[in-house]
C-alpha atoms as a PDB file:
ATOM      1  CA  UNK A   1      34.087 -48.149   5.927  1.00  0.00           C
ATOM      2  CA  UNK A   2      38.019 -49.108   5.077  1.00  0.00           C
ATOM      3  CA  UNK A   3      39.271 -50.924   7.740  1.00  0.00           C
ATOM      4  CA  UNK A   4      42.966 -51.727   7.923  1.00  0.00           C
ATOM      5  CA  UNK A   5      43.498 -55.545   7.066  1.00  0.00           C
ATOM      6  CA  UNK A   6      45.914 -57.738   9.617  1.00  0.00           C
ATOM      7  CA  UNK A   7      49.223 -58.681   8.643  1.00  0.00           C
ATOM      8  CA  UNK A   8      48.685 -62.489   6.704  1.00  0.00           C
ATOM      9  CA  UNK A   9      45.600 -61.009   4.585  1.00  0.00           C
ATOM     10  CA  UNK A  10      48.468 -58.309   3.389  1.00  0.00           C
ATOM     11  CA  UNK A  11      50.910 -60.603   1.792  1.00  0.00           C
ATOM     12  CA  UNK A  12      51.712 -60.287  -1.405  1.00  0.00           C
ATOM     13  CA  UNK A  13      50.639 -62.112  -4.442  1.00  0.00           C
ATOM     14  CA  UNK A  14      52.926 -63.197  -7.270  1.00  0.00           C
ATOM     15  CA  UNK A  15      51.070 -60.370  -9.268  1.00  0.00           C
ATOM     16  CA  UNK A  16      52.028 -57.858  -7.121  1.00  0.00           C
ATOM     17  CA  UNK A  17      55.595 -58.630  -6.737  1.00  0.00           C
ATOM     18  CA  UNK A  18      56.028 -58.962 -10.548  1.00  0.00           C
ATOM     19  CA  UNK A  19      53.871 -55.249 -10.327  1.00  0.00           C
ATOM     20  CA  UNK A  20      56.286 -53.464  -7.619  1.00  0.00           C
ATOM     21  CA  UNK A  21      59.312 -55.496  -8.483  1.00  0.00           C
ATOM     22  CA  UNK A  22      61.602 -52.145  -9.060  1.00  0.00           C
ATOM     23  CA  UNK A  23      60.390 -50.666  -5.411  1.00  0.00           C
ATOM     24  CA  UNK A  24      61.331 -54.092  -3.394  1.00  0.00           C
ATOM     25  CA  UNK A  25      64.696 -53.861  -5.271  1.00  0.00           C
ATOM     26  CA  UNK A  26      65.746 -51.245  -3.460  1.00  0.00           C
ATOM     27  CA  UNK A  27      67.874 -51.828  -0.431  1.00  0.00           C
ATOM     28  CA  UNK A  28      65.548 -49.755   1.943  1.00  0.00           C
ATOM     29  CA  UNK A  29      62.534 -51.005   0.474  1.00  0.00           C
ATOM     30  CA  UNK A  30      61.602 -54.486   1.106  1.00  0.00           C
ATOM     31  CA  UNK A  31      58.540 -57.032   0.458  1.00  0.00           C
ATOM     32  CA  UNK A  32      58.301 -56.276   4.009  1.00  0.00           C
ATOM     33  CA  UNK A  33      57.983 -52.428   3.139  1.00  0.00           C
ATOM     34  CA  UNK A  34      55.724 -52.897   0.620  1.00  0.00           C
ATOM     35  CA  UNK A  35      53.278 -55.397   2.640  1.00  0.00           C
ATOM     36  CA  UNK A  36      53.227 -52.812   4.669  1.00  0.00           C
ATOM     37  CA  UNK A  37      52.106 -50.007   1.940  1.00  0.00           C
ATOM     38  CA  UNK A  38      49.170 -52.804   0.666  1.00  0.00           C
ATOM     39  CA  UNK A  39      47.921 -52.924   4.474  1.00  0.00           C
ATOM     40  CA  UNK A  40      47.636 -48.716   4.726  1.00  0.00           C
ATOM     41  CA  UNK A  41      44.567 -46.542   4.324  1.00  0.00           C
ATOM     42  CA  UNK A  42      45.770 -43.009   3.524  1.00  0.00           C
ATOM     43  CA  UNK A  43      43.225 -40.354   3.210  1.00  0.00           C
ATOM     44  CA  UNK A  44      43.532 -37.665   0.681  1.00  0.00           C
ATOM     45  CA  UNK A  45      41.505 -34.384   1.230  1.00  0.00           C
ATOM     46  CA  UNK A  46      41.690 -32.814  -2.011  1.00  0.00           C
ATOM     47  CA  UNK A  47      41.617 -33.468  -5.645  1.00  0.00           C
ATOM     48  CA  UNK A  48      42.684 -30.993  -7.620  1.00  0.00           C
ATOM     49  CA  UNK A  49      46.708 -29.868  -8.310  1.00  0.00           C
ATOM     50  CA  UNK A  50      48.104 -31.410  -5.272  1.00  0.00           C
ATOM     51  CA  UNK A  51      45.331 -34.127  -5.072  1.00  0.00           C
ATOM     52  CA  UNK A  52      46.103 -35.667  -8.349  1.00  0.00           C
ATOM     53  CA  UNK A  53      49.486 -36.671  -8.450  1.00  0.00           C
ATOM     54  CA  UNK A  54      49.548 -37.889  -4.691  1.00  0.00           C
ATOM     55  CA  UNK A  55      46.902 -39.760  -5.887  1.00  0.00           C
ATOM     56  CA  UNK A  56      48.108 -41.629  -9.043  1.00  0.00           C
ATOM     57  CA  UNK A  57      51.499 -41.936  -7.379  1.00  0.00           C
ATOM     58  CA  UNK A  58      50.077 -43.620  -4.038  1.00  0.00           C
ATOM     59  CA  UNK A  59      47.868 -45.878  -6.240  1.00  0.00           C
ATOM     60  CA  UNK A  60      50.867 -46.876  -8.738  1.00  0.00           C
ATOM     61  CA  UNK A  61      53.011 -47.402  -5.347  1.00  0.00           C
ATOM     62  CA  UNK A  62      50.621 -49.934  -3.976  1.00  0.00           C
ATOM     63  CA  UNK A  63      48.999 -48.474  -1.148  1.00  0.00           C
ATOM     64  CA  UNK A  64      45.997 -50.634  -0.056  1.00  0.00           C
ATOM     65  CA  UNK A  65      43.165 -48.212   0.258  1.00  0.00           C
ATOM     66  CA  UNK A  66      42.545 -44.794  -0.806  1.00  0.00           C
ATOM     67  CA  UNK A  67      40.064 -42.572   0.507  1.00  0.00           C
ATOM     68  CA  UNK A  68      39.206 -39.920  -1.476  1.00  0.00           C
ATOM     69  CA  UNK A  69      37.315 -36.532  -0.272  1.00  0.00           C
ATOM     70  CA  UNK A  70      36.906 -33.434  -1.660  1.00  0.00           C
ATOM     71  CA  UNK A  71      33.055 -31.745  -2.221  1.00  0.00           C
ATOM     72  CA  UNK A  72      34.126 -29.713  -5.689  1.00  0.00           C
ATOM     73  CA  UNK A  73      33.176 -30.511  -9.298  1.00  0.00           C
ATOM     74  CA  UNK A  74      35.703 -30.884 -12.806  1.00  0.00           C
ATOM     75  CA  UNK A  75      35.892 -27.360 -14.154  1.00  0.00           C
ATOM     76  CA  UNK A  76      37.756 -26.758 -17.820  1.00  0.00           C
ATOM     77  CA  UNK A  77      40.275 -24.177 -15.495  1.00  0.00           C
ATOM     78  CA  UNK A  78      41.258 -27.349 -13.579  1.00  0.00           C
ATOM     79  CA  UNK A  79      42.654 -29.512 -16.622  1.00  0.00           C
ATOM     80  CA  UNK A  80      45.524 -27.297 -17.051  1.00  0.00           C
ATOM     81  CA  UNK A  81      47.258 -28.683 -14.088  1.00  0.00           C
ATOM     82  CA  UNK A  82      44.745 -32.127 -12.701  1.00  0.00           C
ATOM     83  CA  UNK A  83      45.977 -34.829 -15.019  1.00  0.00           C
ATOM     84  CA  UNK A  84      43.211 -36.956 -12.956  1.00  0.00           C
ATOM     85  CA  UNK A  85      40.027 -35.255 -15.082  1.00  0.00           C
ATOM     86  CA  UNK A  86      39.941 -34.784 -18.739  1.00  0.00           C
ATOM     87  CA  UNK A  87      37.428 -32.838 -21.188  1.00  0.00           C
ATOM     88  CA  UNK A  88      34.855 -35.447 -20.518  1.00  0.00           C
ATOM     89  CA  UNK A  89      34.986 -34.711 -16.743  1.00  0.00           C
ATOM     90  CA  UNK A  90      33.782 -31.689 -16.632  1.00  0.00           C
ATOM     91  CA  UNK A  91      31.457 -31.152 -14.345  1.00  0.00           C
ATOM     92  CA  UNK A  92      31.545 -34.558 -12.585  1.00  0.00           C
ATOM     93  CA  UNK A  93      32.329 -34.848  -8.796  1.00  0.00           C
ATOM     94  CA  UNK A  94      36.278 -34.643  -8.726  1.00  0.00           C
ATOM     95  CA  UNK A  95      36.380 -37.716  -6.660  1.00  0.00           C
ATOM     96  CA  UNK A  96      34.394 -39.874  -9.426  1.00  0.00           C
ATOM     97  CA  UNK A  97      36.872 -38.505 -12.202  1.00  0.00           C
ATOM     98  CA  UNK A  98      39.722 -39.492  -9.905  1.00  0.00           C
ATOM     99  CA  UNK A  99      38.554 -42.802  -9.046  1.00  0.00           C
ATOM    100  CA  UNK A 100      38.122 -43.937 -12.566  1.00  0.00           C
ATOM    101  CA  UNK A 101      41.191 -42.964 -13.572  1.00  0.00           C
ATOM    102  CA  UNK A 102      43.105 -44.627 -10.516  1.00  0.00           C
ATOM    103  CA  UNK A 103      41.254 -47.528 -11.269  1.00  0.00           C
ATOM    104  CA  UNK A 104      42.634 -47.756 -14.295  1.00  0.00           C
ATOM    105  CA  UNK A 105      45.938 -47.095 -13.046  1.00  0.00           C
ATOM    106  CA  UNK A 106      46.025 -49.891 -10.065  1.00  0.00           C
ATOM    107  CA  UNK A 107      43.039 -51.792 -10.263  1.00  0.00           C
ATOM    108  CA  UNK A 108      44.117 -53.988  -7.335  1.00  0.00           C
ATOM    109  CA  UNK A 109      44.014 -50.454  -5.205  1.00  0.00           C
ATOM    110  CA  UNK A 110      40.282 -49.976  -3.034  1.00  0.00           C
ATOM    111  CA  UNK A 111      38.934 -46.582  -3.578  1.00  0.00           C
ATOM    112  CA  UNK A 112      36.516 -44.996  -1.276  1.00  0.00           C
ATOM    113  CA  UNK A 113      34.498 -41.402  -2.494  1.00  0.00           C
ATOM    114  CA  UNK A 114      33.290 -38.864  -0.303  1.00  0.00           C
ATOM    115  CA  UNK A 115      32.103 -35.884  -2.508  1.00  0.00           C
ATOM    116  CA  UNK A 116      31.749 -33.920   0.899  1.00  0.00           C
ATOM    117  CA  UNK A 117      33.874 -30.812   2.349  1.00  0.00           C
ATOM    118  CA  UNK A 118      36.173 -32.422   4.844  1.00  0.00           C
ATOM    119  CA  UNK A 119      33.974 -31.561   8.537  1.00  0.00           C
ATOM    120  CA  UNK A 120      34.793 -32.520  11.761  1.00  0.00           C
ATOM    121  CA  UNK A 121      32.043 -35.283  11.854  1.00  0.00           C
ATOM    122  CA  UNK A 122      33.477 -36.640   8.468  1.00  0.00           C
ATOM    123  CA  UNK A 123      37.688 -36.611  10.262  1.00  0.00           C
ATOM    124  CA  UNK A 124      35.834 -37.950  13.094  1.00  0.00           C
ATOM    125  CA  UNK A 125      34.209 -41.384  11.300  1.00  0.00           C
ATOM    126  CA  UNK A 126      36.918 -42.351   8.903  1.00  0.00           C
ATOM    127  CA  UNK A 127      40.577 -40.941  11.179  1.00  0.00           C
ATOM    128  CA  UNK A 128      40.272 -44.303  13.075  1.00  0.00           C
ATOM    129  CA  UNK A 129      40.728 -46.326   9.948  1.00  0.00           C
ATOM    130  CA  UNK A 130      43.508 -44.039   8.287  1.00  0.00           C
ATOM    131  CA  UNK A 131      46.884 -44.662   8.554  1.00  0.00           C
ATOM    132  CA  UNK A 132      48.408 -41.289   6.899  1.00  0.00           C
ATOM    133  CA  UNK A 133      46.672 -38.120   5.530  1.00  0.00           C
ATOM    134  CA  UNK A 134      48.213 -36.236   2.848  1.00  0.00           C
ATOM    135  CA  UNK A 135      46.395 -32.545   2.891  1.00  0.00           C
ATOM    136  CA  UNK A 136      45.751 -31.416  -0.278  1.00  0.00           C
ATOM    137  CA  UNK A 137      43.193 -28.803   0.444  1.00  0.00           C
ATOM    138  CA  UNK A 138      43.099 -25.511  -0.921  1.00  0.00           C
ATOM    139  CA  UNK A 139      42.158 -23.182   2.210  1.00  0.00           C
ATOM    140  CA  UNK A 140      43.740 -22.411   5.664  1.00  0.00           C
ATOM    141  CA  UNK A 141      40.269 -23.228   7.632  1.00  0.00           C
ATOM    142  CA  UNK A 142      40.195 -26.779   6.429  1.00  0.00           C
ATOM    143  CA  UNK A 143      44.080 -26.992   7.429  1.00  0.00           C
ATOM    144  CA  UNK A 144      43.247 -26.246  10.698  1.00  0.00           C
ATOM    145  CA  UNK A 145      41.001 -28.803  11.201  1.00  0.00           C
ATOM    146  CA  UNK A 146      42.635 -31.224   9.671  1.00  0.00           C
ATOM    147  CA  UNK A 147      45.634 -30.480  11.907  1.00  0.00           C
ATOM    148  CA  UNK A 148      43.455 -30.462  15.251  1.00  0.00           C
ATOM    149  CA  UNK A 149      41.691 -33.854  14.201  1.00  0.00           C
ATOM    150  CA  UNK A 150      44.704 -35.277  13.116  1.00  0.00           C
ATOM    151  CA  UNK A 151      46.661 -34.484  16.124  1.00  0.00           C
ATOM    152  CA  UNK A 152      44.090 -35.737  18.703  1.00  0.00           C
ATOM    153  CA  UNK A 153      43.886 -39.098  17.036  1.00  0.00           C
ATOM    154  CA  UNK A 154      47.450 -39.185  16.584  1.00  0.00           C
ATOM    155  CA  UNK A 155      47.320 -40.109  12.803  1.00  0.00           C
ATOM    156  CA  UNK A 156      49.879 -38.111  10.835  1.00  0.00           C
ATOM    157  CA  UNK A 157      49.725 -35.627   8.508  1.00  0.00           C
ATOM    158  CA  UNK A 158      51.558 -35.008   5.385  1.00  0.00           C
ATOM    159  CA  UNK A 159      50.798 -31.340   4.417  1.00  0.00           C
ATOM    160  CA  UNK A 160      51.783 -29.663   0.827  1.00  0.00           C
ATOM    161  CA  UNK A 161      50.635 -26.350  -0.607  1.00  0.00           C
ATOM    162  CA  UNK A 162      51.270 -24.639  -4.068  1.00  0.00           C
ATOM    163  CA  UNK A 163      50.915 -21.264  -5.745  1.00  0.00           C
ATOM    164  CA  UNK A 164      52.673 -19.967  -8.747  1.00  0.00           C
ATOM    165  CA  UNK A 165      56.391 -21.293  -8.682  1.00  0.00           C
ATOM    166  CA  UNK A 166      56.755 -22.030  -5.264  1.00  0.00           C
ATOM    167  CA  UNK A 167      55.982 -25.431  -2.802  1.00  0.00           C
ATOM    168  CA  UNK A 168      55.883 -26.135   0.411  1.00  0.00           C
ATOM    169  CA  UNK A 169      56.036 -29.564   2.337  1.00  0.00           C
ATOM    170  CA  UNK A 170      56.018 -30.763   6.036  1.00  0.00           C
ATOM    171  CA  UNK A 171      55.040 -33.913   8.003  1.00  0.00           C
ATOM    172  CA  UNK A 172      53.393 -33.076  11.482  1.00  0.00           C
ATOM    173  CA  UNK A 173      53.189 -36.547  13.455  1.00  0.00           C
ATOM    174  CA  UNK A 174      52.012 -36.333  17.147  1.00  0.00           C
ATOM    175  CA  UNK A 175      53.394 -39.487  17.793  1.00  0.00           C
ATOM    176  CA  UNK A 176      57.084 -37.919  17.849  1.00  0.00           C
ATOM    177  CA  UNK A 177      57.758 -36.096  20.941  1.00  0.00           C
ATOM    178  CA  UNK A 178      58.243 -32.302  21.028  1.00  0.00           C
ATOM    179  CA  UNK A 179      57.237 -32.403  17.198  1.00  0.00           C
ATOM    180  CA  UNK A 180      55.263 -29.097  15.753  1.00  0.00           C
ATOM    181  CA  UNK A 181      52.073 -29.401  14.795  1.00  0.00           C
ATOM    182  CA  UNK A 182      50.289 -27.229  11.186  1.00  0.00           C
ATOM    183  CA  UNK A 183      49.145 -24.570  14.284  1.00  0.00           C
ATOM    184  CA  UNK A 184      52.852 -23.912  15.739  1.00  0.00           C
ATOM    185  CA  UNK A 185      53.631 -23.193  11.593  1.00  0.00           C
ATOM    186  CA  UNK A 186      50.914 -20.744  10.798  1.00  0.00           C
ATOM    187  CA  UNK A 187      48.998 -19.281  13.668  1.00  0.00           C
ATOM    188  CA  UNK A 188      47.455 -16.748  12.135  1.00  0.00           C
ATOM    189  CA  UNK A 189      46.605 -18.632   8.705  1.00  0.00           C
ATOM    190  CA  UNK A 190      43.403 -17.139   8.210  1.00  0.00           C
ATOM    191  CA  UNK A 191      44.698 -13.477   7.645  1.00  0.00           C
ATOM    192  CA  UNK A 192      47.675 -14.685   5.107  1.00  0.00           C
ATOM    193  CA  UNK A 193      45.207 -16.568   2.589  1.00  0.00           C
ATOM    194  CA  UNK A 194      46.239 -16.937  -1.088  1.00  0.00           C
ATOM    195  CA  UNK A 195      44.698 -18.806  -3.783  1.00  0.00           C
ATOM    196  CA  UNK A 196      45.683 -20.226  -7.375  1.00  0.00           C
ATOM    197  CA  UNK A 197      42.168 -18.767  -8.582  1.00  0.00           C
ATOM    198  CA  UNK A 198      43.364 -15.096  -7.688  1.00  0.00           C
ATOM    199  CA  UNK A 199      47.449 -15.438  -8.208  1.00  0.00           C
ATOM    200  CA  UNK A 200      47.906 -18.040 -10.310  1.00  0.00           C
ATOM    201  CA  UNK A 201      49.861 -21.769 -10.283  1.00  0.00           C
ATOM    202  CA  UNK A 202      52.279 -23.296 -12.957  1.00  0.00           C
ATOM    203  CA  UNK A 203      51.201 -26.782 -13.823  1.00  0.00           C
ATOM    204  CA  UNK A 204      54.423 -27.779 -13.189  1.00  0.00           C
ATOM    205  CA  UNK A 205      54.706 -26.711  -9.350  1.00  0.00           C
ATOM    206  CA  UNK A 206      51.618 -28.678  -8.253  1.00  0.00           C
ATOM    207  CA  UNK A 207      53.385 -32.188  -9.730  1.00  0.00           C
ATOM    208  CA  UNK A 208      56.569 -31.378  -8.341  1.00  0.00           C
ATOM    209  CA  UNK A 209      55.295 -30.769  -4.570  1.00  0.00           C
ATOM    210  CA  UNK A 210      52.576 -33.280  -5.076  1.00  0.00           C
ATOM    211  CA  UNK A 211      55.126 -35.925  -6.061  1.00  0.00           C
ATOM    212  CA  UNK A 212      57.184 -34.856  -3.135  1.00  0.00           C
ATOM    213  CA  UNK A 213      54.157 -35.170  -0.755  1.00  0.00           C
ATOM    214  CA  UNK A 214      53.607 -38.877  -2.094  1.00  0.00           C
ATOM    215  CA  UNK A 215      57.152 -39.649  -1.357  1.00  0.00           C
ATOM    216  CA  UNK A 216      56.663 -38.927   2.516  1.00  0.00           C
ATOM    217  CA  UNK A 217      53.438 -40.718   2.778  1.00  0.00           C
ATOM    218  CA  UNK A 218      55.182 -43.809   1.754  1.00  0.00           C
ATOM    219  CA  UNK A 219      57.915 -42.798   4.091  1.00  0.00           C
ATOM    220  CA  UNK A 220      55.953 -42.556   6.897  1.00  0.00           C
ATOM    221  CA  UNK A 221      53.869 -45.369   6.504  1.00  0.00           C
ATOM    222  CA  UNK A 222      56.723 -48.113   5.835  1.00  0.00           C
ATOM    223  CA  UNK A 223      59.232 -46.536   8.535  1.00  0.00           C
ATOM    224  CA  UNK A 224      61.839 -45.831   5.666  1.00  0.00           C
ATOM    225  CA  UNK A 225      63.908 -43.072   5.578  1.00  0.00           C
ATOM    226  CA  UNK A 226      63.746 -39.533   7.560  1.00  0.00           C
ATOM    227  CA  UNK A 227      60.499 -37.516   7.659  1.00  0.00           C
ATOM    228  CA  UNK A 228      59.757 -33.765   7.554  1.00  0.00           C
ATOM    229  CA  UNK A 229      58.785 -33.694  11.111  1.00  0.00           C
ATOM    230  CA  UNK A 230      59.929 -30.457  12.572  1.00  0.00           C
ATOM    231  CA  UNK A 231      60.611 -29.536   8.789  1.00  0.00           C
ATOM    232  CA  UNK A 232      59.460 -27.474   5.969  1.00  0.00           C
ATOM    233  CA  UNK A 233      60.455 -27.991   2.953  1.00  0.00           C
ATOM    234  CA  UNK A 234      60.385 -24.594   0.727  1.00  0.00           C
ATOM    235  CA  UNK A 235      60.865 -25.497  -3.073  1.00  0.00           C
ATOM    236  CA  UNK A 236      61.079 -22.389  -5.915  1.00  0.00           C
ATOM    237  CA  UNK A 237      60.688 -23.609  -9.801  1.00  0.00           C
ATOM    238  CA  UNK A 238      62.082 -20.705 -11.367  1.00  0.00           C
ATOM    239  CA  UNK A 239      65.148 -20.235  -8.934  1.00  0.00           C
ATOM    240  CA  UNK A 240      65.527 -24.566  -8.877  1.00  0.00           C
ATOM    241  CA  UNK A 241      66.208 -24.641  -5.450  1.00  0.00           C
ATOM    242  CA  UNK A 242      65.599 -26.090  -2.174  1.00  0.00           C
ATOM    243  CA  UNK A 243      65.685 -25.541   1.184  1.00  0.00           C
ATOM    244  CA  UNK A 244      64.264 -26.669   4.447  1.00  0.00           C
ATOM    245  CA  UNK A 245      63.824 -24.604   7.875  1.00  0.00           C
ATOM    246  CA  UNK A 246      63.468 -26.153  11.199  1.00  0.00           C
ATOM    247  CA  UNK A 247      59.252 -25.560  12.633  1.00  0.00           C
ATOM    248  CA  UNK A 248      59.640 -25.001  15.981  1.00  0.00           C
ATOM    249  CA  UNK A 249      56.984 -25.886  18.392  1.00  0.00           C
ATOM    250  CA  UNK A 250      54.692 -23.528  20.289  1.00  0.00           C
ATOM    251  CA  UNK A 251      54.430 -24.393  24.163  1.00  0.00           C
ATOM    252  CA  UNK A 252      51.278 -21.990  23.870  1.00  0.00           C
ATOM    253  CA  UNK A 253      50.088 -23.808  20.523  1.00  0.00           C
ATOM    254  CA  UNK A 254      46.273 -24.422  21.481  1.00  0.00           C
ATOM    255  CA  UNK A 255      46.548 -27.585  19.618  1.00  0.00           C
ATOM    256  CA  UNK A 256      49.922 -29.216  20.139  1.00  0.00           C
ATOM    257  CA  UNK A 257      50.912 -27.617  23.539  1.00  0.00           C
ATOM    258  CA  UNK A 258      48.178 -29.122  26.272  1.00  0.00           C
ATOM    259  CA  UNK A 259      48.270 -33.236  26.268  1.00  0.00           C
ATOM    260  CA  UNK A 260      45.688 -34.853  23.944  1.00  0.00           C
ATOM    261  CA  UNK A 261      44.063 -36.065  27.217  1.00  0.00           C
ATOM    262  CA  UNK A 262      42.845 -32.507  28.051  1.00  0.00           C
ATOM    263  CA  UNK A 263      41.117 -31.023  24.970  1.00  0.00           C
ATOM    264  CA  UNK A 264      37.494 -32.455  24.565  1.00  0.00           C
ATOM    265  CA  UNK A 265      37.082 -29.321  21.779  1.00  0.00           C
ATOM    266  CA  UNK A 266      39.174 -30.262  18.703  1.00  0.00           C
ATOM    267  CA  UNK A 267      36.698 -32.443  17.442  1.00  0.00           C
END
């Protein structure tokens, strides 16, 4: 199991400042910052489109640990837009694929593999050593559970999703009062399901919003910057724009509204 590491055992060696020099230049991002990234333990659920480049960007950043879970196997259609598995994947456990190639990316980054459908017993072992989890899952159920987990154990979620041109984005953190959780967004989710296998995904849209979702991980795990909380974040490649909407929160969300305290179910 990943544990997070205290505060000395996270300083940086000279290696690692020569390797992030260009992030710790920046006036919001500090050795301090980026101590702070090598001490994290982000979970991502998913790796295909979305999956990937969180990955490889989160590993290039610095972040400390990575634990990687998704139960699905390299398939030729995925190569078109997971830059993570090649030709000589196919058919290997996704997370295996991915964790060579981060490897080989940021060798200094620890990689654990779960090649297991994210479960509520699975949230329920490793959520008390995670810092952040970016959702990259392809399907409203696992969303949900994600979201209830997450919000319980107070660990914040960074959720994208991608189909043909368009992105999405939002943060929900339970730790900020009044915030919205995944529920208050879609509370229906089950009934307005879409996938990339039946409509279709430009390469191009899953690196944009999955470069995007990296960004906000390493937001909200150094305390730099303003969040998507409350926020979502709608992005359109053929129109190039951008906009974000205000989530508001449910008081009759069956997640978010009671206090944490009072629901023994949403694990």
């Amino acid at each position: 199991m990943a544990t997070n590491t205290p505060a000395d055992s996270a300083a940086l060696s000279d290696a690692e400042l020569l390797r992030y020099h260009r992030q710790i230049l920046l006036p919001s991002w500090d050795i301090a910052a980026q101590e702070r990234l090598k001490a994290a333990t982000v979970m991502i659920i998913g790796l295909g489109g979305l999956g990937c480049p969180v990955a490889q960007y989160l590993a290039a950043a610095g972040v400390g640990r990575l634990i990687l879970i998704d139960d699905d196997h390299v398939e030729i259609s995925n190569l078109q837009r997971q830059p993570l598995h090649t030709d000589a994947d196919i058919g290997r456990p996704k997370v295996q694929s991915a964790a060579d190639a981060l490897r080989a990316i940021n060798p200094q980054v620890q990689l654990f593999t779960v090649a297991e459908r994210a479960d509520a017993t699975l949230l329920a072992h490793w959520l008390p050593e995670v810092a952040v989890i970016a959702d990259c899952c392809d399907n409203f159920a696992t969303r949900d559970l994600i979201n209830a987990a997450a919000w319980a154990a107070r660990v914040p979620v960074v959720s994208a999703a991608a189909i043909g041109w368009q992105g999405q984005l939002s943060v929900f953190d339970a730790r900020v009062p009044n915030s919205p959780c995944y529920r208050c967004l879609y509370p229906d989710s089950l009934d307005a399901e879409q996938t990339c296998s039946d409509t279709g995904v430009m390469a191009t849209t899953v690196g944009v919003m999955g470069s995007w979702q990296a960004n906000e991980v390493l937001k909200v795990i150094a305390g730099v910057g303003t969040a998507l909380v409350g926020q979502l974040l709608l992005w359109d490649g053929q129109q190039a724009s951008v906009r974000t909407l205000r989530i508001p929160r449910d008081t009759r969300c069956p997640v978010c509204a009671a206090p944490i305290s009072s629901r023994s179910d949403v694990l």
